[in-house]
Protein backbone atom coordinates (compact mmCIF):
# COMPACT_ATOMS: atom_id res chain seq x y z
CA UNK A 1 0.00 0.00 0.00
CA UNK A 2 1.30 3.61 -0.99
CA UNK A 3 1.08 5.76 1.93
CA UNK A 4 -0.30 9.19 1.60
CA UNK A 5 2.97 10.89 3.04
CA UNK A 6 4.52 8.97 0.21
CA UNK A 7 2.13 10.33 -2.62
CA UNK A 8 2.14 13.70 -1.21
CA UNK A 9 5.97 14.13 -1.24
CA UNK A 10 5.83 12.52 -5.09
CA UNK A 11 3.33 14.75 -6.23
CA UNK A 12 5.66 17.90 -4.99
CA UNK A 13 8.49 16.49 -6.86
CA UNK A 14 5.81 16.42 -9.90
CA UNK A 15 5.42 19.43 -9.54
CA UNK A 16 9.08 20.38 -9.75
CA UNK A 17 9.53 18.06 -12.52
CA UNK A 18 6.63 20.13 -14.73
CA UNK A 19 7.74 23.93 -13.35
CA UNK A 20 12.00 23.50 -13.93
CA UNK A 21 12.86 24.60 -17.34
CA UNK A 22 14.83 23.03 -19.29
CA UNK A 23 16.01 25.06 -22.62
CA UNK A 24 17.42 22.39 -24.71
CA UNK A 25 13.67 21.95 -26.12
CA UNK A 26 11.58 24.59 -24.26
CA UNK A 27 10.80 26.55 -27.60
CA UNK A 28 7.61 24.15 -28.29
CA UNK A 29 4.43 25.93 -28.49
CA UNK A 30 1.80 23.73 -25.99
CA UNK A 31 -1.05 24.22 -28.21
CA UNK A 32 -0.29 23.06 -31.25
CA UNK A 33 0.85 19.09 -32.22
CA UNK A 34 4.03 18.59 -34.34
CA UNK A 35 5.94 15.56 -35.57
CA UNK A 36 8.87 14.15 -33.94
CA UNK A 37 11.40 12.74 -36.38
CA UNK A 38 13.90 10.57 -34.74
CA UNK A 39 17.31 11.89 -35.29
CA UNK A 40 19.78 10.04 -37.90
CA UNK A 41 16.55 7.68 -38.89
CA UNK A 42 13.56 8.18 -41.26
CA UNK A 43 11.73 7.71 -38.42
CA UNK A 44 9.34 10.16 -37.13
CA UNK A 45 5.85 9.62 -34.95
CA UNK A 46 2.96 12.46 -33.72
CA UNK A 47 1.93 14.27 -30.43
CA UNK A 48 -1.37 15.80 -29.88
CA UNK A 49 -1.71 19.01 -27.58
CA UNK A 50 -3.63 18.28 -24.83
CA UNK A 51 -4.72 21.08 -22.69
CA UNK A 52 -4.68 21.68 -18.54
CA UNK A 53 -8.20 22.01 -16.96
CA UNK A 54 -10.11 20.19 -14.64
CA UNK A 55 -12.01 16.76 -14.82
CA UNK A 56 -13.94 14.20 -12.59
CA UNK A 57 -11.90 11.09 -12.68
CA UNK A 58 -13.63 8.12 -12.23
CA UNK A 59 -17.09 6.33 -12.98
CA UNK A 60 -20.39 7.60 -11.88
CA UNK A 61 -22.73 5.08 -9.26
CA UNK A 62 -24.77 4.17 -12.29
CA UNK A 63 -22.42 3.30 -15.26
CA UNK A 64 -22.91 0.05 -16.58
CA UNK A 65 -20.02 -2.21 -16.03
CA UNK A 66 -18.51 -0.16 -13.30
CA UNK A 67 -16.28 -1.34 -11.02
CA UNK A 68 -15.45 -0.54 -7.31
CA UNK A 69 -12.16 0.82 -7.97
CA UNK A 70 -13.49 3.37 -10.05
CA UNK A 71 -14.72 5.38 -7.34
CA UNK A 72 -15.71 7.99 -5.76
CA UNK A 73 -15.42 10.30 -8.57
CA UNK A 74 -12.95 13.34 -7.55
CA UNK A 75 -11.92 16.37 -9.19
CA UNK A 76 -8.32 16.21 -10.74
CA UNK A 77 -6.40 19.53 -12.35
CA UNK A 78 -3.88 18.97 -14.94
CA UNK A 79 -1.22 20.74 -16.54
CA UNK A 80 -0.85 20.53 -19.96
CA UNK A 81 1.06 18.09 -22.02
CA UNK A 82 1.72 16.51 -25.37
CA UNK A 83 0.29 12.86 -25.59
CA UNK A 84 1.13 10.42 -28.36
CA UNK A 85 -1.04 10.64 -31.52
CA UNK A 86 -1.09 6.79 -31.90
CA UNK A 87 -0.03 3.84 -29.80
CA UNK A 88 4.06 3.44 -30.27
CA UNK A 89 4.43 1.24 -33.00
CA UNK A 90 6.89 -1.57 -33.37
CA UNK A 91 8.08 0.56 -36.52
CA UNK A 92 9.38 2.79 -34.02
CA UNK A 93 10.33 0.91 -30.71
CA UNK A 94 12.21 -2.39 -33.00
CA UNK A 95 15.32 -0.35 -32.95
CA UNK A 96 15.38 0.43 -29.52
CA UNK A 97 15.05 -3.57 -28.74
CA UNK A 98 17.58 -5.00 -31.73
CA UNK A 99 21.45 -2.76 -32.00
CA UNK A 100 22.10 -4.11 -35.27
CA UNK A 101 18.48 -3.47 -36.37
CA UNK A 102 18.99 0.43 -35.19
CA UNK A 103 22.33 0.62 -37.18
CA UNK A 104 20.28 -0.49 -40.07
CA UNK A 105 17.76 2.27 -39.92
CA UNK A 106 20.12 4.70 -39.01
CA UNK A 107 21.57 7.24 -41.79
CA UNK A 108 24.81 7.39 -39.81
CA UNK A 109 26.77 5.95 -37.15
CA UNK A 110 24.82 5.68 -34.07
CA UNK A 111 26.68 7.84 -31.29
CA UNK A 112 28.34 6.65 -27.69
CA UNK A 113 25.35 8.32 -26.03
CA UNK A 114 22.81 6.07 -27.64
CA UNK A 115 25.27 3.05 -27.94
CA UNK A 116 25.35 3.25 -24.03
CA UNK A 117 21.86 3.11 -23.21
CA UNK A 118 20.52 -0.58 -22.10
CA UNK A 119 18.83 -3.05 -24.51
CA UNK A 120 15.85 -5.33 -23.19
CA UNK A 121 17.31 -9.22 -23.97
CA UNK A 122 16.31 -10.68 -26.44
CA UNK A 123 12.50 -12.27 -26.42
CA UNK A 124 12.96 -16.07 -26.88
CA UNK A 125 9.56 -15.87 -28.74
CA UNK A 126 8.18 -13.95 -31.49
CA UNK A 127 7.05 -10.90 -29.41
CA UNK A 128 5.01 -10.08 -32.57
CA UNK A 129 3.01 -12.83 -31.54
CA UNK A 130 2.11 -12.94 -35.53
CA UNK A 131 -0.10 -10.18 -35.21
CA UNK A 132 2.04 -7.60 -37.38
CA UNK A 133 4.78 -5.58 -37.14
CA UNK A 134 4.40 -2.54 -39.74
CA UNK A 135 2.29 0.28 -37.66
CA UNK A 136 1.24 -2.55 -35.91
CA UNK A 137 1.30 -1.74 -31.74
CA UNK A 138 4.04 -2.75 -29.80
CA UNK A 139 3.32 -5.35 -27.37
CA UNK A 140 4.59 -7.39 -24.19
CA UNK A 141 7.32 -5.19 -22.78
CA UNK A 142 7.32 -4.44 -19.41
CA UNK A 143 6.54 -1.10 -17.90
CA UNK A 144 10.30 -1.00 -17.05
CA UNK A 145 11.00 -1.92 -20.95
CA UNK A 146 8.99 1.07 -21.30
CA UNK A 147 10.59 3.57 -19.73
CA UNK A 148 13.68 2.88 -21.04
CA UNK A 149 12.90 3.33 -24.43
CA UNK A 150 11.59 6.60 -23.42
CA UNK A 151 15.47 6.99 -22.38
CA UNK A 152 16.33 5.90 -25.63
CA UNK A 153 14.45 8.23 -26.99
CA UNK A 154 15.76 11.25 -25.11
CA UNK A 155 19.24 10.48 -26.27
CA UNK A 156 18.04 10.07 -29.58
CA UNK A 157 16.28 13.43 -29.93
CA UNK A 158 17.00 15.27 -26.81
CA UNK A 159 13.49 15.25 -25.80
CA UNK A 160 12.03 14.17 -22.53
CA UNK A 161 9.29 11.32 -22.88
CA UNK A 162 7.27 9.26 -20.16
CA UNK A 163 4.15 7.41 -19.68
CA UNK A 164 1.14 8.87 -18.97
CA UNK A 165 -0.01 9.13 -15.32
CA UNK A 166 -3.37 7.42 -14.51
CA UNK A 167 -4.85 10.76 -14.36
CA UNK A 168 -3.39 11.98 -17.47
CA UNK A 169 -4.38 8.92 -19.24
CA UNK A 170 -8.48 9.36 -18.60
CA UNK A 171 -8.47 13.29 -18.89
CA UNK A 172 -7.25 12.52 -22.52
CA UNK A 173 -9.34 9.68 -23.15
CA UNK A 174 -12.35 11.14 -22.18
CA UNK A 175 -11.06 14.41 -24.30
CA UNK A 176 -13.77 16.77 -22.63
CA UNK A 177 -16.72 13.99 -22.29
CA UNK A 178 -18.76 12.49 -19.26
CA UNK A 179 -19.79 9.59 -20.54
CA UNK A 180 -18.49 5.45 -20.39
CA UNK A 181 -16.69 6.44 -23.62
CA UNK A 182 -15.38 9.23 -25.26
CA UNK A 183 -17.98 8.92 -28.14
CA UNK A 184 -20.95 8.73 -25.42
CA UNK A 185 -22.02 5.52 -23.41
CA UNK A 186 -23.49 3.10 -26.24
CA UNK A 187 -21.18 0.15 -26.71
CA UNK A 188 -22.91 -0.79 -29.70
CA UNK A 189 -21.03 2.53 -31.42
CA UNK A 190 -17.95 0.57 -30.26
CA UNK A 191 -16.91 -0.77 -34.26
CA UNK A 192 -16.56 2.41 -35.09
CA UNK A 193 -13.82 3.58 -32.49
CA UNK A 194 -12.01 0.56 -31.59
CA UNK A 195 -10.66 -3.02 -32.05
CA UNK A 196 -11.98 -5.20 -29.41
CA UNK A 197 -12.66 -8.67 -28.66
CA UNK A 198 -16.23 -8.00 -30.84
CA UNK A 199 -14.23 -7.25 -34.01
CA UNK A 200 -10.84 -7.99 -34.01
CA UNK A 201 -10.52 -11.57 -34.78
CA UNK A 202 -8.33 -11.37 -31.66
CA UNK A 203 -5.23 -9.85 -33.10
CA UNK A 204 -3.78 -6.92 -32.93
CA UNK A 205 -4.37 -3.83 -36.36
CA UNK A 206 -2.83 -1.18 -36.99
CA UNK A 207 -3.15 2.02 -35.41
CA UNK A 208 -5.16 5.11 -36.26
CA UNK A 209 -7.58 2.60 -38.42
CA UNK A 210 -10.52 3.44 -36.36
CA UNK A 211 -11.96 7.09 -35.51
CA UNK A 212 -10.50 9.05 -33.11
CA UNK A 213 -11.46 10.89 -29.79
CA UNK A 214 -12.62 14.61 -30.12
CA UNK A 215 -8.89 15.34 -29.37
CA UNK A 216 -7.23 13.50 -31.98
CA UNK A 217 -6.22 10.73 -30.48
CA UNK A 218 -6.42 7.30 -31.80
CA UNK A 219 -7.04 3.62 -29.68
CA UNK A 220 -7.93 5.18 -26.71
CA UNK A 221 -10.67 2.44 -26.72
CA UNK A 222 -9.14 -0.85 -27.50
CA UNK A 223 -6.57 -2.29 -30.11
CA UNK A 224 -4.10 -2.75 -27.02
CA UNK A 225 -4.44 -1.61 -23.16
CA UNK A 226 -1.49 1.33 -22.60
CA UNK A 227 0.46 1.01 -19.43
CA UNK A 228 0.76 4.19 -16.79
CA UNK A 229 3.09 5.13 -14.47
CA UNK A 230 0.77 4.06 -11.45
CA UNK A 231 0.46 1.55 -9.20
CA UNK A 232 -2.24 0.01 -8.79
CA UNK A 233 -4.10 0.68 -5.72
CA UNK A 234 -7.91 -0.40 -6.03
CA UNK A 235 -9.19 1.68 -3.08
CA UNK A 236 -6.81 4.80 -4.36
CA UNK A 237 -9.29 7.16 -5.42
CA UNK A 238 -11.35 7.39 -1.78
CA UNK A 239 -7.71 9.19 -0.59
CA UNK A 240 -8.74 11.68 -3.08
CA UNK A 241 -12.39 12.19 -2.07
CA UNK A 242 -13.43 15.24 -1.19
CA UNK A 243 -10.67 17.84 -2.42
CA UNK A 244 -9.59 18.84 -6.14
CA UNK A 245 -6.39 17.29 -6.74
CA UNK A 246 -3.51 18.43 -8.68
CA UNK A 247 -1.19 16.33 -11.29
CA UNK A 248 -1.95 13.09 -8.79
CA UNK A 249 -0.31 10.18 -8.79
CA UNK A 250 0.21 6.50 -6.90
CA UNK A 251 3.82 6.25 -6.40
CA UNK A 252 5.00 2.61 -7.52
CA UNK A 253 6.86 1.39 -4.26
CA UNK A 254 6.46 -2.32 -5.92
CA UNK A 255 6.80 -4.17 -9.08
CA UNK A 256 3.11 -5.23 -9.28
CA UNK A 257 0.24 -3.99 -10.26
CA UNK A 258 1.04 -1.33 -12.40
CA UNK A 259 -1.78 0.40 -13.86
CA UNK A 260 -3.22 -0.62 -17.43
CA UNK A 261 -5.77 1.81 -18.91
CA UNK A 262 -7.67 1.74 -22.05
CA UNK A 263 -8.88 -2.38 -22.40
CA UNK A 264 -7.32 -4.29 -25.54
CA UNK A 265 -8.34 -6.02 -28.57
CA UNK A 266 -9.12 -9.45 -26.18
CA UNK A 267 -11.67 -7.35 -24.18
CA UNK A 268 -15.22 -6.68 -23.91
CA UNK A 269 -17.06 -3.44 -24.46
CA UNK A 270 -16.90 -2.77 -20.55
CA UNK A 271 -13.12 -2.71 -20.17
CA UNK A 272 -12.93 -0.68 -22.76
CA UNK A 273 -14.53 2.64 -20.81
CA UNK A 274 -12.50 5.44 -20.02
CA UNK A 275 -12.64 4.91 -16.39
CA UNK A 276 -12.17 1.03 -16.29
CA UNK A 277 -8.97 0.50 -14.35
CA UNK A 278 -6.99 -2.84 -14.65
CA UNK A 279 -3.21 -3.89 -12.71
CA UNK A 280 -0.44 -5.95 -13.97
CA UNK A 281 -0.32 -9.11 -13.07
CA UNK A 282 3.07 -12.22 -12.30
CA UNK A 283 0.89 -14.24 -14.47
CA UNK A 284 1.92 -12.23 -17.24
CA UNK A 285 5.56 -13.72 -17.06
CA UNK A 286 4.37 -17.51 -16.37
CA UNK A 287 6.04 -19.39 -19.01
CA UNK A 288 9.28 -17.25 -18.58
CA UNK A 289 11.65 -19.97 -17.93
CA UNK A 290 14.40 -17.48 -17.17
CA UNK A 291 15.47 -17.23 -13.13
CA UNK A 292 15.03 -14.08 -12.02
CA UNK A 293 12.47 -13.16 -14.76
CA UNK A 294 12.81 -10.58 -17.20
CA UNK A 295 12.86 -7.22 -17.03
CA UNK A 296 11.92 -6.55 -20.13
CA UNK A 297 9.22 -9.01 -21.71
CA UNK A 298 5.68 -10.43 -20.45
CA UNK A 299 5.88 -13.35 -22.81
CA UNK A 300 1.76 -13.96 -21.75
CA UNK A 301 0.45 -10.14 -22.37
CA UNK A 302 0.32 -9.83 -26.36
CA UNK A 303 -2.43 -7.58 -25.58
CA UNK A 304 -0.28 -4.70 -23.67
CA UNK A 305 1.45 -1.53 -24.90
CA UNK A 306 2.15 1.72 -24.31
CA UNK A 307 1.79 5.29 -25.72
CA UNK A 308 4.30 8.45 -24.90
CA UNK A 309 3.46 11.64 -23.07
CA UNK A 310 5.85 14.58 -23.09
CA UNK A 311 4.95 17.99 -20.35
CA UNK A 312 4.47 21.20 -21.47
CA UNK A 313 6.81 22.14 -19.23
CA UNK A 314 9.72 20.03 -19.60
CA UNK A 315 11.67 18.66 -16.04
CA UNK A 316 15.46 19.86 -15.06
CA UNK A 317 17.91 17.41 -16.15
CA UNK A 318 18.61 15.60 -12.75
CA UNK A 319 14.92 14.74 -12.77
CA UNK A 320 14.59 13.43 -16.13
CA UNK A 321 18.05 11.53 -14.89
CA UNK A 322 16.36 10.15 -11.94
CA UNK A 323 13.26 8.71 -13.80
CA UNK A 324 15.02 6.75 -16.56
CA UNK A 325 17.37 5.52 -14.10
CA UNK A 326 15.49 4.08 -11.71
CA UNK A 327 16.89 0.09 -11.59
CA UNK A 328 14.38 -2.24 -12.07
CA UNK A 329 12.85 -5.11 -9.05
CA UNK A 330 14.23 -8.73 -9.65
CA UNK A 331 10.92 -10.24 -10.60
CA UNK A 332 11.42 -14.47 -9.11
C-alpha cells in the first residue's frame, strides 16, 4: 500500500519536474501538435496538444459495467502536455530492442550516447506474436522496458518522454466527455472507435484505423491496453475524495500492479470505458523460464502496450536523470 505521506511528497516532486525549465527543447508551443522525427533515422511519430483544466476522474454510481475501484469520482487539475497521436508502433520501438536493427535504420553511425543506453534481452519468442509488425502496436514489454525506451528516446532526440499518469491517461481519453466512452455511453457505437474482442478476430491492427477521440487521439478504446506510471491501488481514489487534486499520482513502491488503462483487442465493451482500471499481473511472465524473470518481456500479455506523453513544461535534467534511471525489481 502507498502511503499518503509517500504520494504527497511525489506529487511535490511532480510538480518540480513540470515547473524547472529546461532550454534544450523549451521553444515548443503547448497548443499546437508537431511531428517528432527521430534523429539520424527516417523515423518520425505524432503528439497531440492536450490542454490543462479540470475533470472528474472516475465512474459515476450508475455506469454500466462499473467497477469498485473506479470510485468515488474526484476532481483532478492537470497541466498541460503533449500525448502520443497513436499507440508506439513496433516501426518505431524495433530499434530500440535490436542494435544491429537500429544501425540499419540509421543514416549514420549511431553515437556513444545512444550506444550506451541498455537493450531489453532478447525475447525467446516472437514478441510479434504474428499479429504484425508494420504500424502494428508494440506489445509485451514491461513497464520498465517502457521507460527505457523513453530513455532511448531522449538520447536520440534530446526530448524528454514518459508514460502517462493514470490521471493523465483518462483526462485525454475522455477528451472533454462524461460519458463510459469518449464517443458517449453506447457500446454498440464501439466498431466504429475501436478493435476489441467484438471485431478484431483477436489480433492486434494497426493504429489510427478506427476514428478518433474529439482530441485526436487514436485507440484510446481498444486495439491494445497502454500502461501508466501508477500503481495500482484499487481503493486509491477514496484518498482523493473530497478535495480537487492536482497532477496526482500512486507512487510505484512495488513491481506489481502497475496500472493498465484503455482495455485491448481481447476485451469486452466494458473494459474498454474510459474509467475502467486494470493492474499488472506475475501471471503475465508464467512461461518465462528465465530465473530471475525478465525485465523486459511479459511473454503472456500480447495484448499490452504503451503510448508516450511529453509535459508542457519540460523537467530539469537531474529529474529526467532520476526517472530513466530508476533500476528495475528482480521479478522471481
Amino acid at each position: 500500500m502507498i502511503r499518503l505521506k509517500h504520494f504527497s511528497i511525489f506529487c511535490l516532486g511532480i510538480s518540480a519536474l513540470v515547473l524547472a525549465p529546461y532550454t534544450a527543447f523549451s521553444q515548443q508551443n503547448p497548443a499546437e501538435g508537431y511531428t517528432q522525427r527521430i534523429s539520424g533515422t527516417d523515423l518520425a511519430f505524432e503528439m497531440v496538444p492536450i490542454p490543462s483544466g479540470d475533470f472528474k476522474m472516475g465512474s459515476p454510481d450508475g455506469e454500466q459495467g462499473r467497477d469498485k475501484d473506479e470510485g468515488p469520482q474526484h476532481l483532478v487539475r492537470l497541466n498541460p502536455f503533449w500525448m502520443g497521436k497513436y499507440e508506439v508502433t513496433w516501426d518505431i520501438f524495433e530499434p530500440f530492442v535490436y542494435k544491429d536493427f537500429e544501425i540499419t535504420q540509421s543514416n549514420g553511425t549511431v553515437s556513444a550516447e545512444v550506444d550506451a543506453v541498455t537493450r531489453p534481452t532478447k525475447p525467446y519468442l516472437d514478441m510479434t506474436f504474428g499479429m504484425g509488425k508494420e504500424n502494428h502496436p508494440a506489445v509485451g514489454m514491461t513497464q520498465y522496458a517502457a521507460i527505457q525506451f523513453c530513455k532511448w528516446l531522449y538520447t536520440r532526440t534530446g526530448v524528454f518522454y514518459r508514460l502517462p499518469t493514470e490521471a493523465e491517461w483518462e483526462y485525454a481519453s475522455r477528451a472533454g466527455t462524461t460519458t463510459a466512452y469518449a464517443f458517449g455511453d453506447a457500446p454498440s457505437e464501439l466498431g466504429e472507435h475501436a478493435w476489441y474482442q467484438a471485431n478484431s478476430n483477436k489480433e492486434t491492427h494497426p493504429v489510427g484505423s478506427k476514428k478518433p477521440n474529439a482530441w485526436g487521439l487514436y485507440d484510446m478504446h481498444g486495439n491494445v491496453a497502454e500502461w501508466t506510471q501508477d500503481q495500482y491501488i484499487p481503493d486509491f481514489y477514496g484518498k482523493l475524495k473530497g478535495k480537487p487534486v492536482a497532477n496526482p499520482i500512486a507512487v510505484p513502491e512495488k513491481l506489481y500492479p502497475h496500472v493498465v488503462r484503455g482495455g485491448s483487442f481481447m476485451e469486452g465493451a466494458e473494459a474498454l470505458r474510459a474509467a475502467n482500471r486494470e493492474g499488472s499481473d506475475p501471471s503475465w511472465k508464467r512461461i518465462d523460464p528465465q530465473i530471475p524473470k525478465s525485465n523486459w518481456w511479459f511473454p503472456e500479455a500480447p495484448f499490452v502496450g504503451f503510448r508516450l506523453v511529453r509535459p508542457a513544461t519540460p523537467p530539469s535534467k537531474a529529474d529526467i536523470d532520476t526517472y530513466y534511471n530508476q533500476p528495475p525489481t528482480p521479478d522471481y
